[in-house]
Protein backbone atom coordinates (compact mmCIF):
# COMPACT_ATOMS: atom_id res chain seq x y z
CA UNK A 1 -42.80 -68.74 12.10
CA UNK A 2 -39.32 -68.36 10.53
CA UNK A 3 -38.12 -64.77 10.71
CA UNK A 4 -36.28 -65.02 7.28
CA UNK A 5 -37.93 -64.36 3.69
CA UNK A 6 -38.00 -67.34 1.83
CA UNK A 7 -35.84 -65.61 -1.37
CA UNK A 8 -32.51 -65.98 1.22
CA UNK A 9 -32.98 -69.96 1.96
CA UNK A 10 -33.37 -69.93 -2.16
CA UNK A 11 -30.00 -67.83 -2.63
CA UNK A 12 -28.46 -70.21 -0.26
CA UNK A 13 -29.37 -73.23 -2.54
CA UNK A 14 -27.91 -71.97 -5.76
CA UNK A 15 -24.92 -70.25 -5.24
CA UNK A 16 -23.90 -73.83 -4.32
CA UNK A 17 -23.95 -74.65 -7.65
CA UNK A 18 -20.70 -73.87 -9.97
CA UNK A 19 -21.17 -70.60 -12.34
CA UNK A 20 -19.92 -73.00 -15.44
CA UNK A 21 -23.61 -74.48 -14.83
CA UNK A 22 -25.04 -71.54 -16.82
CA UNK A 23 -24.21 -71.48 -20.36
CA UNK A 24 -24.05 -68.53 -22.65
CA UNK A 25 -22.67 -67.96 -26.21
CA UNK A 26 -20.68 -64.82 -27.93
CA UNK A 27 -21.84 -63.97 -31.80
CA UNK A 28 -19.83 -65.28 -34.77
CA UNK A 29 -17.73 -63.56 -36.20
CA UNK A 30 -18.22 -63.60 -40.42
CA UNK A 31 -14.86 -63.69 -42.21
CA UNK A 32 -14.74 -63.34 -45.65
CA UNK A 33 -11.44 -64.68 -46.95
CA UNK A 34 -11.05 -62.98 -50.89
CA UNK A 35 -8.82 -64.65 -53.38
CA UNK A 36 -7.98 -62.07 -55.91
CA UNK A 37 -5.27 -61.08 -58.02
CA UNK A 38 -3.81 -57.51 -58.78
CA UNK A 39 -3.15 -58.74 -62.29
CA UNK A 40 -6.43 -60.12 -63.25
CA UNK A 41 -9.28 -57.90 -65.35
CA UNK A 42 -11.76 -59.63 -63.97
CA UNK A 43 -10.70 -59.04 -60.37
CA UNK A 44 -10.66 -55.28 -61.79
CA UNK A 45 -14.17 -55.53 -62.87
CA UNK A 46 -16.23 -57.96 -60.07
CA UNK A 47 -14.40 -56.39 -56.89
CA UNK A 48 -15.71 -53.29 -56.84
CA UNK A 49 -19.18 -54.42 -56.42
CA UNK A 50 -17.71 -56.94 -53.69
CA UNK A 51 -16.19 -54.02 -51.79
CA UNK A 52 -19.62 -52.16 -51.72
CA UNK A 53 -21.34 -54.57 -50.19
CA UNK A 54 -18.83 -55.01 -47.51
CA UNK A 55 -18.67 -51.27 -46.53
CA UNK A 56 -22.55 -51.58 -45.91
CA UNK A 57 -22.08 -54.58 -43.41
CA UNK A 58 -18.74 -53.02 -41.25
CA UNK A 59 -18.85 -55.72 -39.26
CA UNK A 60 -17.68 -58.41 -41.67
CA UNK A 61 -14.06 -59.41 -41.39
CA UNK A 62 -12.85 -59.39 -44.61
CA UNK A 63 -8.63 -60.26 -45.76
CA UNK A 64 -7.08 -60.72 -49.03
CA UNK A 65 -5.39 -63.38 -50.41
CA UNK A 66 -2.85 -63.41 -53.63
CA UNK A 67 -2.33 -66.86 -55.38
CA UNK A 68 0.30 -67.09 -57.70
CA UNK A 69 -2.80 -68.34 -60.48
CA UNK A 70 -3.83 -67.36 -62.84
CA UNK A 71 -1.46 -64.70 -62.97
CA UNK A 72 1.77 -65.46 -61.69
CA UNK A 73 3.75 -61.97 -61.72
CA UNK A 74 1.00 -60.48 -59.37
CA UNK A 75 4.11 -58.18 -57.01
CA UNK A 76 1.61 -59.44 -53.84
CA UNK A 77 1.71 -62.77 -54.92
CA UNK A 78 5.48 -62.67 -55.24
CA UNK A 79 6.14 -61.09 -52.32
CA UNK A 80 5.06 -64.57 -50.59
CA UNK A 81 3.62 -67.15 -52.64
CA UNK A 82 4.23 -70.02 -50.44
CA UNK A 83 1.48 -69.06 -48.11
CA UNK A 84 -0.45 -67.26 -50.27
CA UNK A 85 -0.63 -70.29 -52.64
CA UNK A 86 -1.26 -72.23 -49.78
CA UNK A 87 -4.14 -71.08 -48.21
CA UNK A 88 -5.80 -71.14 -51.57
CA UNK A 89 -5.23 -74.90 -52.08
CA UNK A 90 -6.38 -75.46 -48.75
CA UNK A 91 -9.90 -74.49 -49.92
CA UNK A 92 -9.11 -76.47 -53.44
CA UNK A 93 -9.69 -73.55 -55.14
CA UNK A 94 -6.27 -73.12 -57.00
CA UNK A 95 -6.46 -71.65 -60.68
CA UNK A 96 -8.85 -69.14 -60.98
CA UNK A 97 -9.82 -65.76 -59.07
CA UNK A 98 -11.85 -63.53 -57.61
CA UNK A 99 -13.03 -66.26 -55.48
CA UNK A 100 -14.68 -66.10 -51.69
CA UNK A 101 -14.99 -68.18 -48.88
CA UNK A 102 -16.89 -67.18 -46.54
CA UNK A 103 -16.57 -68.87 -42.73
CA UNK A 104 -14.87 -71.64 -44.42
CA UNK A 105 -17.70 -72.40 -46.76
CA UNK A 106 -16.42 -71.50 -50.99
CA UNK A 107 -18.69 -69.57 -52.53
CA UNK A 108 -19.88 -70.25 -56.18
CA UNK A 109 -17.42 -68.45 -58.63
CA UNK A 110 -20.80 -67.61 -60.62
CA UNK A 111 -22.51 -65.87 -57.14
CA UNK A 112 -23.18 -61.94 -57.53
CA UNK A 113 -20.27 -60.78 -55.11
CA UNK A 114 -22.40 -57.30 -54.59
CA UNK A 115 -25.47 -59.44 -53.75
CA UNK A 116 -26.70 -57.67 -49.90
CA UNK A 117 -27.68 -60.95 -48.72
CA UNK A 118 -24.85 -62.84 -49.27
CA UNK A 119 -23.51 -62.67 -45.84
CA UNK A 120 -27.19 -63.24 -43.93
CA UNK A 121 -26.68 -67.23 -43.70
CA UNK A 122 -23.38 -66.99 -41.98
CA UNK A 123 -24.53 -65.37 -39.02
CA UNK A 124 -25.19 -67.03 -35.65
CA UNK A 125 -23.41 -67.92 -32.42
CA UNK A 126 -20.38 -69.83 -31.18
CA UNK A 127 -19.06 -70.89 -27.76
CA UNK A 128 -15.50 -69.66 -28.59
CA UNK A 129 -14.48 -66.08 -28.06
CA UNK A 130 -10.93 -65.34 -30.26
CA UNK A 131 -9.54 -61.83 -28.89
CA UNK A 132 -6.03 -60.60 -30.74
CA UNK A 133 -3.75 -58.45 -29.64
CA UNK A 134 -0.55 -56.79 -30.80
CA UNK A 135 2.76 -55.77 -29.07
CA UNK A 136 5.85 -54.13 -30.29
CA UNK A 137 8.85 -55.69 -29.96
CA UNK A 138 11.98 -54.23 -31.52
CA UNK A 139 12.08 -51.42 -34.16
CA UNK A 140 9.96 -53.65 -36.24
CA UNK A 141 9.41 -56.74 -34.27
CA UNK A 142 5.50 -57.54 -33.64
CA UNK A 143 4.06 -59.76 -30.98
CA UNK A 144 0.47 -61.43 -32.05
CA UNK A 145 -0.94 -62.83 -28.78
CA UNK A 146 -4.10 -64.46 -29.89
CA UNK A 147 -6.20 -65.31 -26.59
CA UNK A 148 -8.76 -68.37 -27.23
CA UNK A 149 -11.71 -68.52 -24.09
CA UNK A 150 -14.18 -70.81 -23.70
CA UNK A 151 -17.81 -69.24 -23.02
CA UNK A 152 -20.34 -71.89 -23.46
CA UNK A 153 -20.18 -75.90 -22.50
CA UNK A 154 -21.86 -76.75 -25.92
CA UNK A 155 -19.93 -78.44 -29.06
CA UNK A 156 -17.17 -77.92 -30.08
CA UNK A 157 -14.92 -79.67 -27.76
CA UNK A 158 -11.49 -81.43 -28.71
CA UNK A 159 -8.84 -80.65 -31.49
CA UNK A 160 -9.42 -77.59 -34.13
CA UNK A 161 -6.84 -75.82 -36.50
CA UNK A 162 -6.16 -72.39 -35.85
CA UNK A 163 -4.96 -70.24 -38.70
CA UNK A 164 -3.10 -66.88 -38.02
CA UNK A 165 -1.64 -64.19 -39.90
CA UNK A 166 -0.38 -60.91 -40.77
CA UNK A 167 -1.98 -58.73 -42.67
CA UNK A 168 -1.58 -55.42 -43.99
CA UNK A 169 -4.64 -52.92 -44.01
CA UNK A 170 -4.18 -51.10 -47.25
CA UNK A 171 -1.03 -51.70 -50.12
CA UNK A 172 -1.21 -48.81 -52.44
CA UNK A 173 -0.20 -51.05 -56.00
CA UNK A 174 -0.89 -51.11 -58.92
CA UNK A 175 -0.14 -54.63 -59.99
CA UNK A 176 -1.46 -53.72 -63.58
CA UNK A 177 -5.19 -54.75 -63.31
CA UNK A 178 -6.25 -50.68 -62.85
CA UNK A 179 -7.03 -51.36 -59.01
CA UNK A 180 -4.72 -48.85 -56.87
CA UNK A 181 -5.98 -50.54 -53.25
CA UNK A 182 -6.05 -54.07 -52.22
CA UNK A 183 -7.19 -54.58 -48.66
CA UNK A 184 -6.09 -56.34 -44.99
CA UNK A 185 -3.67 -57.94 -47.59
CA UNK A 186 -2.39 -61.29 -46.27
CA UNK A 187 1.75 -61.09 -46.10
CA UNK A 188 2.91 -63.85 -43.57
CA UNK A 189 1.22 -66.62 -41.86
CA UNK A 190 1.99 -67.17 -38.33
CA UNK A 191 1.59 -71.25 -38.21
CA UNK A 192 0.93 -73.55 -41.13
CA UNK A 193 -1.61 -71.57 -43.67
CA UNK A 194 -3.42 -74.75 -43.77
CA UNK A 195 -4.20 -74.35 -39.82
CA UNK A 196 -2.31 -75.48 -36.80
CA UNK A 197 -3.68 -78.20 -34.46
CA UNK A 198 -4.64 -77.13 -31.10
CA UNK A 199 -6.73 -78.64 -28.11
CA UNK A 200 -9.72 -76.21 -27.44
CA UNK A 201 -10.45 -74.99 -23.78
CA UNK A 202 -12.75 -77.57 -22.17
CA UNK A 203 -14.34 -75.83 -19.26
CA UNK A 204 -16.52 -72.76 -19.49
CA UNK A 205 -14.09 -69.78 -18.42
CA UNK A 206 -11.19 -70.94 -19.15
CA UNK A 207 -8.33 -69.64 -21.94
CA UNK A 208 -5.40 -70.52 -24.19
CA UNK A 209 -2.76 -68.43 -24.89
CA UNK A 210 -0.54 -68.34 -28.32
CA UNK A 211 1.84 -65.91 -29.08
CA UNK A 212 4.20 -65.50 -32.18
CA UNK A 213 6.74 -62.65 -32.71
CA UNK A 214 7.99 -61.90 -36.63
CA UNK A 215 10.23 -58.99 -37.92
CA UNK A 216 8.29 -56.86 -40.51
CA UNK A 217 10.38 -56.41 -43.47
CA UNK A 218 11.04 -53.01 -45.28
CA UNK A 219 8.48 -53.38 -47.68
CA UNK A 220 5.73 -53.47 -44.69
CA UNK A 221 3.93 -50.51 -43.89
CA UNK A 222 4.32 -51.47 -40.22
CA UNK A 223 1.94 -48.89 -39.01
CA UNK A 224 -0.64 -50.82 -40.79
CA UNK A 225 0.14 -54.40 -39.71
CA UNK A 226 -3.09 -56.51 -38.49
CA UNK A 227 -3.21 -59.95 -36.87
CA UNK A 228 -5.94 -62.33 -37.88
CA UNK A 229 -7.06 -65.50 -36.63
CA UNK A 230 -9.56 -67.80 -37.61
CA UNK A 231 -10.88 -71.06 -35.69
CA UNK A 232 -11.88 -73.89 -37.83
CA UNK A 233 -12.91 -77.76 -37.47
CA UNK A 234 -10.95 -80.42 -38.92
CA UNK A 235 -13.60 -82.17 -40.38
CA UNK A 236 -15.24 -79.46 -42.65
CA UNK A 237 -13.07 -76.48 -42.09
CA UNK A 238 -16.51 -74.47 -40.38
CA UNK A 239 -15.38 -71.61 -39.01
CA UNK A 240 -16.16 -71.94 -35.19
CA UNK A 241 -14.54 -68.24 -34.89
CA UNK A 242 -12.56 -65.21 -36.31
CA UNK A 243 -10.89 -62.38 -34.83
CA UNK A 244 -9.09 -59.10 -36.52
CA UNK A 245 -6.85 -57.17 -34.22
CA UNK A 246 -6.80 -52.99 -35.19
CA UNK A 247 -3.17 -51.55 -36.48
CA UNK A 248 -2.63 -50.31 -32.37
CA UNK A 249 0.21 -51.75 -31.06
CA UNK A 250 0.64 -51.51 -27.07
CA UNK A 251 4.52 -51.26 -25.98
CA UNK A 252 3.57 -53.29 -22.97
CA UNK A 253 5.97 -56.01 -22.45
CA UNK A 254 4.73 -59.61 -23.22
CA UNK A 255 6.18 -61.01 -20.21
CA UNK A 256 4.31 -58.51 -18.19
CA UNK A 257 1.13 -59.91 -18.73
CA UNK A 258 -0.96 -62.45 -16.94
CA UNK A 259 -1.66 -65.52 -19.02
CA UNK A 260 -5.73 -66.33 -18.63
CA UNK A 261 -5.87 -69.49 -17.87
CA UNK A 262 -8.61 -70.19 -15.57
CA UNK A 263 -11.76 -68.23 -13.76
CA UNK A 264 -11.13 -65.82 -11.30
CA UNK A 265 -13.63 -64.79 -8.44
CA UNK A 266 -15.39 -61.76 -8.65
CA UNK A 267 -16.65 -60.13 -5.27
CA UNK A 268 -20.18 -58.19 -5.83
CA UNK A 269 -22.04 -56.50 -3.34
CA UNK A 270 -24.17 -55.53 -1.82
CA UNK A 271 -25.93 -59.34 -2.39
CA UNK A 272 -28.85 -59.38 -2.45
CA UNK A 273 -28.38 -55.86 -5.09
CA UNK A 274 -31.62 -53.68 -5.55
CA UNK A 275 -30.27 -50.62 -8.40
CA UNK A 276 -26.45 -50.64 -8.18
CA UNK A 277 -23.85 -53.48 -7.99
CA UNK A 278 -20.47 -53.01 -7.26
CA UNK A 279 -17.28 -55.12 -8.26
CA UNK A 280 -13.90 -55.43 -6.47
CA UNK A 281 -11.03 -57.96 -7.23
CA UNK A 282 -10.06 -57.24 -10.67
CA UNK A 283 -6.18 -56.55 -11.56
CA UNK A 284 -6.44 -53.27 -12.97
CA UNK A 285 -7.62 -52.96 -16.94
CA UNK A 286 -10.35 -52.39 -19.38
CA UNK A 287 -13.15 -54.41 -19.21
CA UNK A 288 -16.22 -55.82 -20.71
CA UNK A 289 -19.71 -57.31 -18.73
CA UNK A 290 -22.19 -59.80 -19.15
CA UNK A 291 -25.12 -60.55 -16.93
CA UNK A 292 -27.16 -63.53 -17.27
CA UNK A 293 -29.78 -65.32 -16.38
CA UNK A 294 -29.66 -68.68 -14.74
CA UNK A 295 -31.11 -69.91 -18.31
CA UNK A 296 -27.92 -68.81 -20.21
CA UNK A 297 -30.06 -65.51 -21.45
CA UNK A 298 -28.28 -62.61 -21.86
CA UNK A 299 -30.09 -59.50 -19.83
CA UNK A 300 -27.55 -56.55 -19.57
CA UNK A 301 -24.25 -56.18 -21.02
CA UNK A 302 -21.72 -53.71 -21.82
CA UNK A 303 -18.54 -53.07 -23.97
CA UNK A 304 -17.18 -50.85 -21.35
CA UNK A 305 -17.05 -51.59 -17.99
CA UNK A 306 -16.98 -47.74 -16.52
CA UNK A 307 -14.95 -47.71 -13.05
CA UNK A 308 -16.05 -50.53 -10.87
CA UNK A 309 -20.09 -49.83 -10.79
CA UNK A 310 -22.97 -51.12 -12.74
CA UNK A 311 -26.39 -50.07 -12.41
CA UNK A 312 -29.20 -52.80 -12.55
CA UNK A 313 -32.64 -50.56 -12.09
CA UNK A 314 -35.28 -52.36 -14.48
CA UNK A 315 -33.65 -55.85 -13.81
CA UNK A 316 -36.37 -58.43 -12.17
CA UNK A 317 -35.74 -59.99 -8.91
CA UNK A 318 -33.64 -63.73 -9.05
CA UNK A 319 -30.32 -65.17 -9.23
CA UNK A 320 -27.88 -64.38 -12.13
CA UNK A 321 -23.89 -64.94 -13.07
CA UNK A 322 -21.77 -61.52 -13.58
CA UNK A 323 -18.99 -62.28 -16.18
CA UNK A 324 -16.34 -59.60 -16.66
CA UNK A 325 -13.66 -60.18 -18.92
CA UNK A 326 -10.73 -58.99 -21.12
CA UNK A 327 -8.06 -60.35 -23.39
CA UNK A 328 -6.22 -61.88 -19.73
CA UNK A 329 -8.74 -62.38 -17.50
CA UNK A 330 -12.06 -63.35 -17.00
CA UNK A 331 -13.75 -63.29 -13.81
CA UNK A 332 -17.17 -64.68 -12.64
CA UNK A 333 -19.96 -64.33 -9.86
CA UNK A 334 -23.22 -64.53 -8.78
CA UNK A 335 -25.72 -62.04 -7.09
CA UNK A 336 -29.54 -62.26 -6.25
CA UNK A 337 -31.69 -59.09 -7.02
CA UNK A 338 -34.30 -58.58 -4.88
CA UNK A 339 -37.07 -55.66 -5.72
């Protein structure tokens, strides 16, 4: 009779078997990108309602963008109407505002902007995670480092555009419309406003790394400064995913960090884990946890990772992946619990 349980010939057999084998996805982001103008009355009069309906759904990224039409002497469109104008003709949607676009998809100029549902079809999953982050540089230098990771094995694979940009959280104006507040106001693109090419990550785990350091002119509230970036196909300009950094800026030097580039190993023990697991080999950092299922199904997850312990009482006995990540690393493993 053999003296070991039959579970510990079935760990054997699967941890053979790389961790990119089990696929999970992050949720999508919803960006709402808002043409308006501080000029126009009926900007004034449709925005409100707009701005409503995004303070009941927090989670929507939302930034504004100031064409130089119908109203050319807009002060935000003038203070760059090169990129402003040309992320609006990107969408073909030159001439005319308030207009939306949400996750790349324009949104009828006749739609009731307040309207609680208008979000609901945009929401789903992607197998792109987009973290931002921002670094000072200078008296008013700022480093975007916008860190692209692969999560999932499913479409989309090859080239994508990535748009990036700098935005400002609130500009107190009066452009002569009667609105005093325009919002995460678009003032300087990073790459081409129409989207730069780039090669997306092709194996699960792994990261690229862009980086982009402007000077924030006088007229910036630089305390306020925001970096955006949002992932979109070529074909159809989908948003595959969007990320919004906050107005913190670390002084941590750029060259300081480690560039994520590939999956790291994680060691967990004890394996096989009954209520506790605990994790060594991570550089030293925040962090954030997923644990799945061999099936890709999320079961436990956490925005904090709190010291190096997690605790795993309720969790059914089999073999899952541990996934621990941040904006510059990612690390992956596998433990059996046994009950």
């Amino acid at each position: 009779m053999n003296k070991y349980p039959i579970w510990l010939f079935v760990v054997f057999a699967l941890l053979v078997f790389d961790v990119s084998e089990v696929q999970t996805q992050v949720t999508k982001n919803v960006i709402v990108e808002h043409f308006t103008n501080s000029r126009c009355p009926i900007c004034a009069s449709r925005n409100p309602g707009f701005y409503t309906n995004l303070r009941q759904k927090p989670e929507i990224i939302c930034i504004s963008i100031h064409p130089s039409a119908p109203y050319t002497t807009c002060p935000l469109s003038q203070a760059n109407r090169t990129h402003n104008d040309a992320r609006t003709n990107y969408y073909g949607i030159y001439g005319a505002t308030p207009r939306l676009v949400v996750n790349g998809e324009v949104i009828s100029a006749g739609r009731n902007y307040g309207d609680p549902t208008l979000f609901d079809p945009y929401a789903g999953m992607s197998p792109i995670e987009i973290k931002v982050t921002q670094f000072t540089n200078g008296d008013r230098d700022l480093t975007s480092r916008v860190v692209i990771s692969r999560v999932s094995d499913q479409a989309p694979h090859g080239e994508v555009l990535l748009f990036a940009g700098l935005v400002e959280d609130t500009v107190y104006i009066n452009g002569g419309n009667g609105e005093p507040e325009h919002y995460n106001v678009l003032r300087r693109s990073l790459y081409s406003p129409q989207g730069m090419e780039i090669t997306l990550p092709q194996t699960v785990g792994d990261s690229i790394v862009f980086e982009k350091t402007e000077t924030a002119p006088g007229i910036w509230n630089y305390d306020r400064m925001k970096t955006v970036a949002i992932l979109q196909s070529k074909n159809n300009r989908a948003t595959i995913q969007s990320y919004i950094s906050s107005s913190e800026k670390s002084n941590q030097s750029t060259t300081s960090v480690r560039n994520a580039s590939a999956r790291e190993l994680l060691r967990v023990y004890p394996n096989p884990a009954k209520d506790v697991i605990v994790l060594e080999g991570m550089y030293p950092g925040e962090y954030k946890y997923d644990i799945m299922a061999i099936n890709g199904q999320r079961i436990l997850s956490g925005e904090t990772l709190k010291g190096n312990r997690i605790e795993i009482i309720g969790m059914r006995e089999g073999l899952y992946l541990i996934r621990v990540y941040n904006q510059q690393h990612i690390y992956s493993s596998k433990i059996w619990v046994s009950k």
